[in-house]
N, C-alpha and C. Protein backbone atom coordinates (compact mmCIF):
# COMPACT_ATOMS: atom_id res chain seq x y z
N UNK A 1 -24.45 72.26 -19.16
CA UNK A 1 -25.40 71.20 -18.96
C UNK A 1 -24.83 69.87 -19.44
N UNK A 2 -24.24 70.02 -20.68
CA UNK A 2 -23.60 68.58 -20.95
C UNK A 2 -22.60 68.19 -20.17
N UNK A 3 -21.69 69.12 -19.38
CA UNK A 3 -20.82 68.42 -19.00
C UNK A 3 -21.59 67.92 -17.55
N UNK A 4 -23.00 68.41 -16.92
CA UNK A 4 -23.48 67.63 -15.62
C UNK A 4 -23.88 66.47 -16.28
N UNK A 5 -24.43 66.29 -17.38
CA UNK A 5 -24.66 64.96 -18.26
C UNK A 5 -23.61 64.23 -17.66
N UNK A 6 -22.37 64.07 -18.39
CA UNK A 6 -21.53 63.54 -18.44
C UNK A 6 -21.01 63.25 -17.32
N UNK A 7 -20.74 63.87 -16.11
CA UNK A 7 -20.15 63.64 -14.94
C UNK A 7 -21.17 63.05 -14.15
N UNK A 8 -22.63 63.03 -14.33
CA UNK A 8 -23.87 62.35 -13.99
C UNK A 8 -23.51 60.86 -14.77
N UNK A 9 -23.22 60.44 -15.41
CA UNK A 9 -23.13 59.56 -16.45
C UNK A 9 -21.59 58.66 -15.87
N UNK A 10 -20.69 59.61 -15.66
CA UNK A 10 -19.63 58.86 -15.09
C UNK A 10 -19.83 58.95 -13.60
N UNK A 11 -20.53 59.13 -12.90
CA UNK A 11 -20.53 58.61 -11.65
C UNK A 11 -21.19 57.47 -11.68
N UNK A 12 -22.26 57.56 -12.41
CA UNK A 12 -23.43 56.17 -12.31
C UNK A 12 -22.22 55.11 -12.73
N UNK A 13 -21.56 55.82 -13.57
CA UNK A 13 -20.99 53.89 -14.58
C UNK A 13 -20.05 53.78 -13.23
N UNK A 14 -18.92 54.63 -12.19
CA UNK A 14 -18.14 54.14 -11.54
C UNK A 14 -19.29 53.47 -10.35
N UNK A 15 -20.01 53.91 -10.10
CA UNK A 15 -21.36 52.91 -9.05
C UNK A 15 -21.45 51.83 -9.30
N UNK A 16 -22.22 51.96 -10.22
CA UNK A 16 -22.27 50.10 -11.01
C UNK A 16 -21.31 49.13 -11.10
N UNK A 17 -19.94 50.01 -11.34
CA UNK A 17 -18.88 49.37 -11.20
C UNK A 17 -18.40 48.93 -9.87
N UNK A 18 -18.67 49.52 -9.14
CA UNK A 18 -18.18 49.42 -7.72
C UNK A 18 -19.23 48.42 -7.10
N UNK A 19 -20.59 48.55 -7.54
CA UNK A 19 -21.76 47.51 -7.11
C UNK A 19 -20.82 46.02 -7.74
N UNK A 20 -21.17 46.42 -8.98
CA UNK A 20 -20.70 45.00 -9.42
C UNK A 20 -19.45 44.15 -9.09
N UNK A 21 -18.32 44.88 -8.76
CA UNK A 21 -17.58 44.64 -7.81
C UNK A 21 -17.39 43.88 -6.64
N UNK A 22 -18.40 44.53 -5.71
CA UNK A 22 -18.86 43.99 -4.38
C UNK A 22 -19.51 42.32 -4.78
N UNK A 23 -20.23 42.56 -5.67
CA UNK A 23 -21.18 41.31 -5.68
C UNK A 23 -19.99 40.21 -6.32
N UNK A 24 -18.81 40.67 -7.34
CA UNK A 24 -18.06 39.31 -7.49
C UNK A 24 -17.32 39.50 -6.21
N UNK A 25 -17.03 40.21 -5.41
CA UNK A 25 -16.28 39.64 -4.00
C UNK A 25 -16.90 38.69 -3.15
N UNK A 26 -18.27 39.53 -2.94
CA UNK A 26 -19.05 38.65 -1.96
C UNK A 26 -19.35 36.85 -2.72
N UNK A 27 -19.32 36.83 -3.98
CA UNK A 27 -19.90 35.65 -4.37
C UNK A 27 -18.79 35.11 -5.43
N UNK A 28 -18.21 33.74 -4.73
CA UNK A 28 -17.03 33.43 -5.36
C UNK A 28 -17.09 32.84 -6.70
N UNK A 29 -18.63 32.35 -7.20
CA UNK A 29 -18.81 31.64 -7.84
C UNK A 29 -19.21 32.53 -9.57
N UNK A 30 -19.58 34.02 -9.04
CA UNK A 30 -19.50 35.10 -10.38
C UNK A 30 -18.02 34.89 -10.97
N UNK A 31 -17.98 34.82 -11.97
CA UNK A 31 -16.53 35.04 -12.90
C UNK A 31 -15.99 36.33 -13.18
N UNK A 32 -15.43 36.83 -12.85
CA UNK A 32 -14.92 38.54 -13.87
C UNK A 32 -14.63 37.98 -15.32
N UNK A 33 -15.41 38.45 -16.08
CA UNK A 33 -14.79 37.87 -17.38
C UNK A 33 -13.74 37.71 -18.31
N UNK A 34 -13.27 39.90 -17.73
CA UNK A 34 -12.36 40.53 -18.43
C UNK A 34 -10.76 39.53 -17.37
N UNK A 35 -10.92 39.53 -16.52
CA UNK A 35 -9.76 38.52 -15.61
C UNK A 35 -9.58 37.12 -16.10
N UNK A 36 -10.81 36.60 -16.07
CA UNK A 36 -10.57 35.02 -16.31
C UNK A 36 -10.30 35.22 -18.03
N UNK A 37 -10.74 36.03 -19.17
CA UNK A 37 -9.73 36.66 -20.25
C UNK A 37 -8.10 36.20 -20.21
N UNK A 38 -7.85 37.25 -19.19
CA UNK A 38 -6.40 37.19 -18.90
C UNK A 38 -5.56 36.24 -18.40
N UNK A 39 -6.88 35.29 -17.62
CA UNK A 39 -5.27 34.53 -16.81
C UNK A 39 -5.38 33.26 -18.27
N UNK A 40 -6.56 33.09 -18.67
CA UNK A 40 -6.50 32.11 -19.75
C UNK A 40 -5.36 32.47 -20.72
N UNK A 41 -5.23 33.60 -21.44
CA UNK A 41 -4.16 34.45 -22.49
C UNK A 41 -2.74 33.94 -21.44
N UNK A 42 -2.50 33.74 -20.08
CA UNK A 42 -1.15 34.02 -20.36
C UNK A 42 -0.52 32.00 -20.18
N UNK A 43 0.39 32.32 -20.79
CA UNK A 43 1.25 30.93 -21.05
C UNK A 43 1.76 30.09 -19.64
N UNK A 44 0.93 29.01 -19.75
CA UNK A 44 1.75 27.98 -18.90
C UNK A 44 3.21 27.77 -18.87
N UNK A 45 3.72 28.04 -17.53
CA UNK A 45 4.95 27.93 -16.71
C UNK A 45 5.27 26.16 -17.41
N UNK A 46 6.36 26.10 -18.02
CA UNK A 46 6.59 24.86 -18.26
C UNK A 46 7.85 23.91 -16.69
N UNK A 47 7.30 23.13 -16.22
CA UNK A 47 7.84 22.00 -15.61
C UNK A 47 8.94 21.88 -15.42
N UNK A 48 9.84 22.47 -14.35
CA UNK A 48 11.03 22.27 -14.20
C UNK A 48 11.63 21.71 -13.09
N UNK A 49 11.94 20.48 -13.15
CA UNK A 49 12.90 19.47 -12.90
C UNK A 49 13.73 19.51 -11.85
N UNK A 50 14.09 20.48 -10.93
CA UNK A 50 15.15 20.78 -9.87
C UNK A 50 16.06 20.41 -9.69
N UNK A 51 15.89 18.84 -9.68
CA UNK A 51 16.78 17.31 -9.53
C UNK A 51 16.89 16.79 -10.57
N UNK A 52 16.97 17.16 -11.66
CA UNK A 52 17.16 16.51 -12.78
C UNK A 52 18.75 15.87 -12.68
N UNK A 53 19.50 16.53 -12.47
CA UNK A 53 21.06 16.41 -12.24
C UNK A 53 21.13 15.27 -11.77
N UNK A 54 20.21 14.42 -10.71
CA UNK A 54 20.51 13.22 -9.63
C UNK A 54 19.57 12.19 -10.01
N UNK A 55 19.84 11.90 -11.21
CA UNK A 55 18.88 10.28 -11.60
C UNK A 55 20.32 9.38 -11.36
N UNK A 56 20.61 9.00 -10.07
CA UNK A 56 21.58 8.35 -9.36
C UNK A 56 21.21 6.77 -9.35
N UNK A 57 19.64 6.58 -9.87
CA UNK A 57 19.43 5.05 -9.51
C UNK A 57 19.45 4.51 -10.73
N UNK A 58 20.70 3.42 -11.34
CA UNK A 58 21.17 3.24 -12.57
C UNK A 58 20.56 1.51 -12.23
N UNK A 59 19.41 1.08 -13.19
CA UNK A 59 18.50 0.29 -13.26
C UNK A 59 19.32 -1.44 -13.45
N UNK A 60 20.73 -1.07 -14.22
CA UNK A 60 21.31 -2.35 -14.72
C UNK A 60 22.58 -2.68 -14.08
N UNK A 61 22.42 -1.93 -13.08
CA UNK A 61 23.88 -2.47 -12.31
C UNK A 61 23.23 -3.64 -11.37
N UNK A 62 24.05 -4.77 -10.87
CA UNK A 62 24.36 -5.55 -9.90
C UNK A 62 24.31 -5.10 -8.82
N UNK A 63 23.01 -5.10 -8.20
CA UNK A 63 22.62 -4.32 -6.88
C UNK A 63 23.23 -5.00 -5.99
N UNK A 64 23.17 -6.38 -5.40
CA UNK A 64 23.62 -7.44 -4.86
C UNK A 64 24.90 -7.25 -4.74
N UNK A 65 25.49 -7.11 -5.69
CA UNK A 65 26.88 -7.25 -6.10
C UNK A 65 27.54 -5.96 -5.59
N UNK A 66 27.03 -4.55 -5.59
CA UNK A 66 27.60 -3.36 -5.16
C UNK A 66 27.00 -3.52 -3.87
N UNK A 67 26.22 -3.99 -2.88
CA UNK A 67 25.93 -4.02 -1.55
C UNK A 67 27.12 -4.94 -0.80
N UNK A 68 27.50 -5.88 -1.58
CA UNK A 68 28.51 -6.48 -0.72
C UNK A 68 29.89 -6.06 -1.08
N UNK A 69 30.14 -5.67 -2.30
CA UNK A 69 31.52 -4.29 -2.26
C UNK A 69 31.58 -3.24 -1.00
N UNK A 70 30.28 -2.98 -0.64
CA UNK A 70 30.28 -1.63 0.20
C UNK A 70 30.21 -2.38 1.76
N UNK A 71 29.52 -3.66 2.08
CA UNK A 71 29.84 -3.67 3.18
C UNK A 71 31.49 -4.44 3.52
N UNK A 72 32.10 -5.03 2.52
CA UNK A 72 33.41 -5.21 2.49
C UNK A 72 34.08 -4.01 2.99
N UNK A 73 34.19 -3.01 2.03
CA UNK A 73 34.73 -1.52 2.42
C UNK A 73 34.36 -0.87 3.70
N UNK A 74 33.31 -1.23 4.08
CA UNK A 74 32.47 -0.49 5.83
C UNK A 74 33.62 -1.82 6.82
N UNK A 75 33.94 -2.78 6.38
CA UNK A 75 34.63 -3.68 7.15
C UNK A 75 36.01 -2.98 7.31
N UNK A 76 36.59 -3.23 6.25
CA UNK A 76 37.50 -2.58 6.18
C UNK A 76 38.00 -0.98 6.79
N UNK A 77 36.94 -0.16 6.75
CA UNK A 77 36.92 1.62 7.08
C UNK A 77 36.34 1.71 8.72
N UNK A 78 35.53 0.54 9.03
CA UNK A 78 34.92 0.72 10.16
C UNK A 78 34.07 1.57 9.86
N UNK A 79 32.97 1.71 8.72
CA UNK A 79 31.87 2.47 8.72
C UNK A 79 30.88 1.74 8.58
N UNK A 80 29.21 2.47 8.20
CA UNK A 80 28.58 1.57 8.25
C UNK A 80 28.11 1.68 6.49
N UNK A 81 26.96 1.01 6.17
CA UNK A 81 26.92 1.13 4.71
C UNK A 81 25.10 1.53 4.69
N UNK A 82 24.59 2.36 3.91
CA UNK A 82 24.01 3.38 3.54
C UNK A 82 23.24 3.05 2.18
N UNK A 83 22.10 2.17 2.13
CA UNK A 83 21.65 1.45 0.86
C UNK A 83 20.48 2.60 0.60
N UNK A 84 20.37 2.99 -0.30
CA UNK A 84 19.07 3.73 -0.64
C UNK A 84 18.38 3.60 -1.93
N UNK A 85 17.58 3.04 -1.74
CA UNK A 85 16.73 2.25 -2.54
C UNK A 85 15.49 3.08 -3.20
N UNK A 86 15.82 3.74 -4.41
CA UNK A 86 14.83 4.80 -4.83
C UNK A 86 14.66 4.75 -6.34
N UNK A 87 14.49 5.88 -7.02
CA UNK A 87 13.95 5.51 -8.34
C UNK A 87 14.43 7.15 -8.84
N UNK A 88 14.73 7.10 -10.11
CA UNK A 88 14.83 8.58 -11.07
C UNK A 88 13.74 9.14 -11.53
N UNK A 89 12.40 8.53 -11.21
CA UNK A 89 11.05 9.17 -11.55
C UNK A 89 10.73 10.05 -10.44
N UNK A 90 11.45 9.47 -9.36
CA UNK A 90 10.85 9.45 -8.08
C UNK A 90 11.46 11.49 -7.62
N UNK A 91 10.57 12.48 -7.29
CA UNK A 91 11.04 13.56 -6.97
C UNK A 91 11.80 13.63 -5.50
N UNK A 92 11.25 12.53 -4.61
CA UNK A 92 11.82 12.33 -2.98
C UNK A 92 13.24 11.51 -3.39
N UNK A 93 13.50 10.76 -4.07
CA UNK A 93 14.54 9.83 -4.16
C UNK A 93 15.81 10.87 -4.93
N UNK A 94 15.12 11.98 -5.87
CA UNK A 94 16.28 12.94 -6.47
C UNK A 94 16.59 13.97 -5.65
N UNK A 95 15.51 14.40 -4.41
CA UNK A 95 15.48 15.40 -4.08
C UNK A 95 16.85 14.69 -2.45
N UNK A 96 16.83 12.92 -2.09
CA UNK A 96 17.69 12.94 -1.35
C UNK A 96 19.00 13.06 -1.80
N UNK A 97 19.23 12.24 -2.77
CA UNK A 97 20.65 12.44 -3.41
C UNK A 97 21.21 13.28 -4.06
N UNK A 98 20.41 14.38 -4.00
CA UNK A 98 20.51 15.78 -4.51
C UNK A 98 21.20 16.85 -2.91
N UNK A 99 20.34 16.25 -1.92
CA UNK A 99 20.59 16.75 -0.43
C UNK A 99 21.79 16.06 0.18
N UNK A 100 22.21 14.78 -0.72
CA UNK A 100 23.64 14.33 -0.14
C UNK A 100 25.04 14.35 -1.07
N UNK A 101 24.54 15.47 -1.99
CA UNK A 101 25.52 16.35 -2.82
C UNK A 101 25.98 17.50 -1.68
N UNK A 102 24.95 17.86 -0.72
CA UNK A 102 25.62 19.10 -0.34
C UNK A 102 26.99 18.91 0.46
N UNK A 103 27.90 19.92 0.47
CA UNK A 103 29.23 19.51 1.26
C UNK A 103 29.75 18.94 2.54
N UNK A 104 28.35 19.58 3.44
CA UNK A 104 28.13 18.81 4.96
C UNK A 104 27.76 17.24 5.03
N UNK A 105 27.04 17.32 4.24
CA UNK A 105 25.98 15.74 3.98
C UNK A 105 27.51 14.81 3.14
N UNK A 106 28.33 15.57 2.34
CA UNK A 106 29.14 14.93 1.79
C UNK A 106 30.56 14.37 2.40
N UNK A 107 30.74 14.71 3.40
CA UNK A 107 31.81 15.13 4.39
C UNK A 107 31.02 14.02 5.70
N UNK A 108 29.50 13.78 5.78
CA UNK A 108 29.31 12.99 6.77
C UNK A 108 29.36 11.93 6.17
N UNK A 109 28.73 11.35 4.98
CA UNK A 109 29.12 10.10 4.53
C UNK A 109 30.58 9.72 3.98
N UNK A 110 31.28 10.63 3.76
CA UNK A 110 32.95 9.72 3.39
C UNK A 110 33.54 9.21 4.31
N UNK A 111 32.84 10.06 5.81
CA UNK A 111 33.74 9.73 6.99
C UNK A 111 32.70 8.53 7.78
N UNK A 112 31.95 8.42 7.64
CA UNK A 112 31.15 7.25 8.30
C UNK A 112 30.25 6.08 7.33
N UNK A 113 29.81 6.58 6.01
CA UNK A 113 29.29 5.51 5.25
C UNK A 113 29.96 4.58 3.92
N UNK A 114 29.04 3.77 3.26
CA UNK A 114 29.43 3.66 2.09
C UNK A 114 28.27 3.48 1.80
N UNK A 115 28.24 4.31 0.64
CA UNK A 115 26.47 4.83 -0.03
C UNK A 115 26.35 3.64 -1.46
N UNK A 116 25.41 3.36 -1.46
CA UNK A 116 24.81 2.69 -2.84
C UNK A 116 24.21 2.96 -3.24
N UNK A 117 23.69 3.35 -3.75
CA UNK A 117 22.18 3.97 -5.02
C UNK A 117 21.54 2.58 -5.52
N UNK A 118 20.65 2.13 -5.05
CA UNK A 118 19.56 0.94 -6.02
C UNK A 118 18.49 0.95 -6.43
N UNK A 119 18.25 0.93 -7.48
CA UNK A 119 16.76 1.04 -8.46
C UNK A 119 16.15 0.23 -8.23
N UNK A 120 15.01 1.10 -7.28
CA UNK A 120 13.54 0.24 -7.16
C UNK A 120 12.80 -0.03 -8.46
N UNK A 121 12.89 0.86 -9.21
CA UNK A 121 11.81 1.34 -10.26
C UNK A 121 12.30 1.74 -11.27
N UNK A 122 11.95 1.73 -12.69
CA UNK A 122 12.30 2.45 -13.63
C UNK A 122 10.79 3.24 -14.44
N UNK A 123 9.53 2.80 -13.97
CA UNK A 123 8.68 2.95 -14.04
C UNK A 123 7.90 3.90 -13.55
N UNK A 124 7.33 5.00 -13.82
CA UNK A 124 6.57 5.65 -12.71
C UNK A 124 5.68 5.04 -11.78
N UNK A 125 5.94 4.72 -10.51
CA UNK A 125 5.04 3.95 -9.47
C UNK A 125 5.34 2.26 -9.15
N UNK A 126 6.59 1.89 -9.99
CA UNK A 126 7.26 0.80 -9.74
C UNK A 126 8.26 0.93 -8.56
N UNK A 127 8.05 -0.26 -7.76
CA UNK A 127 8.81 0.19 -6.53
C UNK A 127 9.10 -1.55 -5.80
N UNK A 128 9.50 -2.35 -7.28
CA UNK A 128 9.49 -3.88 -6.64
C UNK A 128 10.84 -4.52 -7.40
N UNK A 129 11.73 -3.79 -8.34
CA UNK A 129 12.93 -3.93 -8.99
C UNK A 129 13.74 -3.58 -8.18
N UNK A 130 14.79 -4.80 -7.77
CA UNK A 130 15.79 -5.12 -6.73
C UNK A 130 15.00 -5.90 -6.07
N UNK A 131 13.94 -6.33 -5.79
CA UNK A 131 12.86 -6.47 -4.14
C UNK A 131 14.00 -7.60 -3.72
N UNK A 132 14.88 -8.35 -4.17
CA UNK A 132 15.74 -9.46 -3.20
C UNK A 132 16.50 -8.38 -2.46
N UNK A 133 16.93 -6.91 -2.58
CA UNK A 133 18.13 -6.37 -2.07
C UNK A 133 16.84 -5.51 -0.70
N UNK A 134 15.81 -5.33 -0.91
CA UNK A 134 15.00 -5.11 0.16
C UNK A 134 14.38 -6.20 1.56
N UNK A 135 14.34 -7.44 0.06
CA UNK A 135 14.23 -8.42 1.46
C UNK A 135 15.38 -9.04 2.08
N UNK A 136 16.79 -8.88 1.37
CA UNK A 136 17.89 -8.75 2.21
C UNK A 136 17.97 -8.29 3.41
N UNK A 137 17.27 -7.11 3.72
CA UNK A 137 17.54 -5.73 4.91
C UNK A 137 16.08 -5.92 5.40
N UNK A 138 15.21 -7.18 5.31
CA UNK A 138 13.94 -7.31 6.48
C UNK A 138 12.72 -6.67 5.73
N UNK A 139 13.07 -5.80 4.28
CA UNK A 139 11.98 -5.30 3.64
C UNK A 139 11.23 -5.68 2.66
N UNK A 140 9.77 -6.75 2.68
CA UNK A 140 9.59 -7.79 1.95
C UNK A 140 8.70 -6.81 0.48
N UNK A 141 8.66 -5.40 0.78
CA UNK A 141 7.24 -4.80 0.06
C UNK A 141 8.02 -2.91 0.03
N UNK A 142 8.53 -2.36 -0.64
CA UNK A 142 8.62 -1.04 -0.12
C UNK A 142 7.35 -0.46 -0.61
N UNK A 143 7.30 0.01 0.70
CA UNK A 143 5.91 0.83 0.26
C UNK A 143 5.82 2.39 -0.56
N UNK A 144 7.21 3.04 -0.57
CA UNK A 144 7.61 4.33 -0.89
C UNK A 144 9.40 4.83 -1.49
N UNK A 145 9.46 5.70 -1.70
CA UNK A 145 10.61 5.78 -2.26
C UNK A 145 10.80 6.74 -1.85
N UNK A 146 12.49 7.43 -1.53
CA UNK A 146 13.53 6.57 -1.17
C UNK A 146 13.44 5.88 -0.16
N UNK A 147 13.62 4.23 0.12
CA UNK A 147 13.61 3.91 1.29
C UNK A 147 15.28 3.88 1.52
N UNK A 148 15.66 3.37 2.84
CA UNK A 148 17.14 3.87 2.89
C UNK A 148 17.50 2.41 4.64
N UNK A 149 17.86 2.13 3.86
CA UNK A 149 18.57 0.95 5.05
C UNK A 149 20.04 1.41 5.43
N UNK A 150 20.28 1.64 6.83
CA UNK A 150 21.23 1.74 7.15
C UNK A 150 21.96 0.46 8.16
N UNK A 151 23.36 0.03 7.77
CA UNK A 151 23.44 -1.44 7.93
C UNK A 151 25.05 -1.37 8.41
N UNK A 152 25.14 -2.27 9.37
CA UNK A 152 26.80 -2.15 10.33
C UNK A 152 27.37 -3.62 9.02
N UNK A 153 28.63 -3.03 9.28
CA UNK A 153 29.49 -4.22 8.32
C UNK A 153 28.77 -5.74 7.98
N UNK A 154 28.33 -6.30 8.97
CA UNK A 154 27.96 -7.63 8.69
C UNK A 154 26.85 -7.71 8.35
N UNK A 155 26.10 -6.27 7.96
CA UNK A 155 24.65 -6.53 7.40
C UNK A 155 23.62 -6.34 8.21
N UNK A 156 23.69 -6.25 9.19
CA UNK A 156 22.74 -5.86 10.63
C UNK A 156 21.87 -4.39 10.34
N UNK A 157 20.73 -4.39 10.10
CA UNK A 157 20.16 -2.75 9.67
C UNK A 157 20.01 -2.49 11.16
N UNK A 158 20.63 -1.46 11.27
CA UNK A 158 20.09 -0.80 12.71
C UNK A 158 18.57 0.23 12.42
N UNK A 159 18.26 0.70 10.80
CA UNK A 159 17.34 2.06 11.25
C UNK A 159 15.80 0.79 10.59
N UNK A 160 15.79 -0.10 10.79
CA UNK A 160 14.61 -1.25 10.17
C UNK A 160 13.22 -0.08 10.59
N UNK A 161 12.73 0.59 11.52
CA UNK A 161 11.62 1.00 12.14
C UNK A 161 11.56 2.09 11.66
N UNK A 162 12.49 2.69 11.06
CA UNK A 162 12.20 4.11 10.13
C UNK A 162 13.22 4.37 8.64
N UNK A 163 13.33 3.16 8.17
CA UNK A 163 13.86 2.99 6.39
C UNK A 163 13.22 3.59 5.36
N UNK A 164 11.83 3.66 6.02
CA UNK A 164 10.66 4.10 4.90
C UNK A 164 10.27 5.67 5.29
N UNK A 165 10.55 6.00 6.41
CA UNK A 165 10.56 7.76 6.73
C UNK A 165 11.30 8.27 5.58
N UNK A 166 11.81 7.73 4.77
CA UNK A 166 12.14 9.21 3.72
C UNK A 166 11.33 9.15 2.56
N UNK A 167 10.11 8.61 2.58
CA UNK A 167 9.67 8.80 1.39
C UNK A 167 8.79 9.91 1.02
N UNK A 168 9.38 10.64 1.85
CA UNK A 168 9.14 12.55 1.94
C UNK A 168 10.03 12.96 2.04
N UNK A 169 11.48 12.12 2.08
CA UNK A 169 12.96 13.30 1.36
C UNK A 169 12.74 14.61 1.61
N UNK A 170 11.78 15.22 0.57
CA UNK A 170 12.25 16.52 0.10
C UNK A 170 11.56 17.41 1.30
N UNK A 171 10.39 16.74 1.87
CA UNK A 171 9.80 17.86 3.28
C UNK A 171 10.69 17.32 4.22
N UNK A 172 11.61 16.99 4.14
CA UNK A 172 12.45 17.06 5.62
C UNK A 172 13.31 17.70 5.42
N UNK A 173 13.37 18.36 6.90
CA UNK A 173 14.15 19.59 6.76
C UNK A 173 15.77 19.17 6.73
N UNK A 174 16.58 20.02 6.19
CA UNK A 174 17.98 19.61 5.73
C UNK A 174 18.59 18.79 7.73
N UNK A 175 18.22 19.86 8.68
CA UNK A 175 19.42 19.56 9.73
C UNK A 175 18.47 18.39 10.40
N UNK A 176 17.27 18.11 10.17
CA UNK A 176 16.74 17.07 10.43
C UNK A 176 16.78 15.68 9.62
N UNK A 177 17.92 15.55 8.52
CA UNK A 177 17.97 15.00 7.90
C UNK A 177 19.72 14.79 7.82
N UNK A 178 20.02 15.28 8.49
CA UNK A 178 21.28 15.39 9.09
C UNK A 178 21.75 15.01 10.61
N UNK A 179 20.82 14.96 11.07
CA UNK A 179 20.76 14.56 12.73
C UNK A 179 20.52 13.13 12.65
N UNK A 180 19.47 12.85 11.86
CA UNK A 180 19.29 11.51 11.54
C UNK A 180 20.29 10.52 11.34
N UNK A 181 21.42 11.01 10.18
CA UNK A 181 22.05 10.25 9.60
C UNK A 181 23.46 10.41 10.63
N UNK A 182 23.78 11.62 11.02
CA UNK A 182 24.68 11.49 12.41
C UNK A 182 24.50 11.00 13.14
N UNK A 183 23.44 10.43 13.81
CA UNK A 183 22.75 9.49 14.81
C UNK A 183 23.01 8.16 14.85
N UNK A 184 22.92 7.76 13.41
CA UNK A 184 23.18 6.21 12.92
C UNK A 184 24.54 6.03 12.62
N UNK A 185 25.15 6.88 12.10
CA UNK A 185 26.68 6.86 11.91
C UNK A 185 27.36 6.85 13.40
N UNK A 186 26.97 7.23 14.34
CA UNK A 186 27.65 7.04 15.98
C UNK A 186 27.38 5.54 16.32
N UNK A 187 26.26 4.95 15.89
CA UNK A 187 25.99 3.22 16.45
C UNK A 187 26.74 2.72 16.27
């Protein structure tokens, strides 16, 4: 008799359990307690950096001054010159110069550009340090980071209508970000 007790007793509790169940599925707004317990107990994933390696935009150099070194050298090489105007806060601006570390991307600019790195910003959300080397290249305001002027020896930007398309860097896909810059390197 005790043990129909008991197996009477553990069916009811797995019922209830299984009721109660249903009702936190059906209703998103019940909590499991013993769960939300657990996910509270376990330790936040600390913040990691990907691009840390590529804080490439060095705030105190002579922006001016390295733009006309490089289109000297594009004179000289017959390439064109490759200004990218971004920030080390910025995750799109580390995540490009991080994407023009790779060996393909590195191999297209020795043979067709001369790259500059210029600090918009040193600030999180500053994006108006250099602004003479933006309104150099037709850009009176960047609205985003990295912007990226691509420019024939004498200073002429050929990509003016899409400079500011990378300020999603990191969602563009690598060979679409590669087609791009092969595209402009043939002009």
């Amino acid at each position: 008799m005790r043990k129909i007790i008991i197996a009477t007793f553990g069916v009811a509790l797995l019922g209830s359990m299984f009721i109660a169940g249903c009702a936190y599925g059906q209703n998103p707004n019940v909590k499991n307690s013993i769960a939300h317990a657990f996910d509270k107990a376990k330790p936040e994933k600390p913040h990691v950096d990907k691009f840390a390696a590529y804080k490439v935009y060095t705030p105190d150099i002579n922006a001016m001054v390295e733009i006309d070194k490089a289109l000297s050298q594009a004179r000289k090489h017959g390439t064109k010159v490759m200004v990218v105007m971004g920030a080390n806060w910025c995750h799109d601006s580390k995540s490009f110069a991080a994407r023009m570390d790779k060996p393909e991307f590195k191999t297209l600019i020795e043979n067709n550009y001369e790259l500059v790195y210029v600090s918009a910003g040193t600030d999180p959300g500053q994006k108006d340090q250099n602004r003479e080397v933006s309104k150099r290249f037709g850009v009176d305001a960047i609205v985003g980071t990295p912007t990226i002027f691509i420019a024939t020896p004498d200073g002429t930007v050929l990509n003016a209508d899409s400079a500011g398309y990378w300020r999603h860097a990191n969602n563009i896909p690598t060979d679409m970000s590669y087609a791009y810059l092969d595209m402009y390197a043939q002009k």
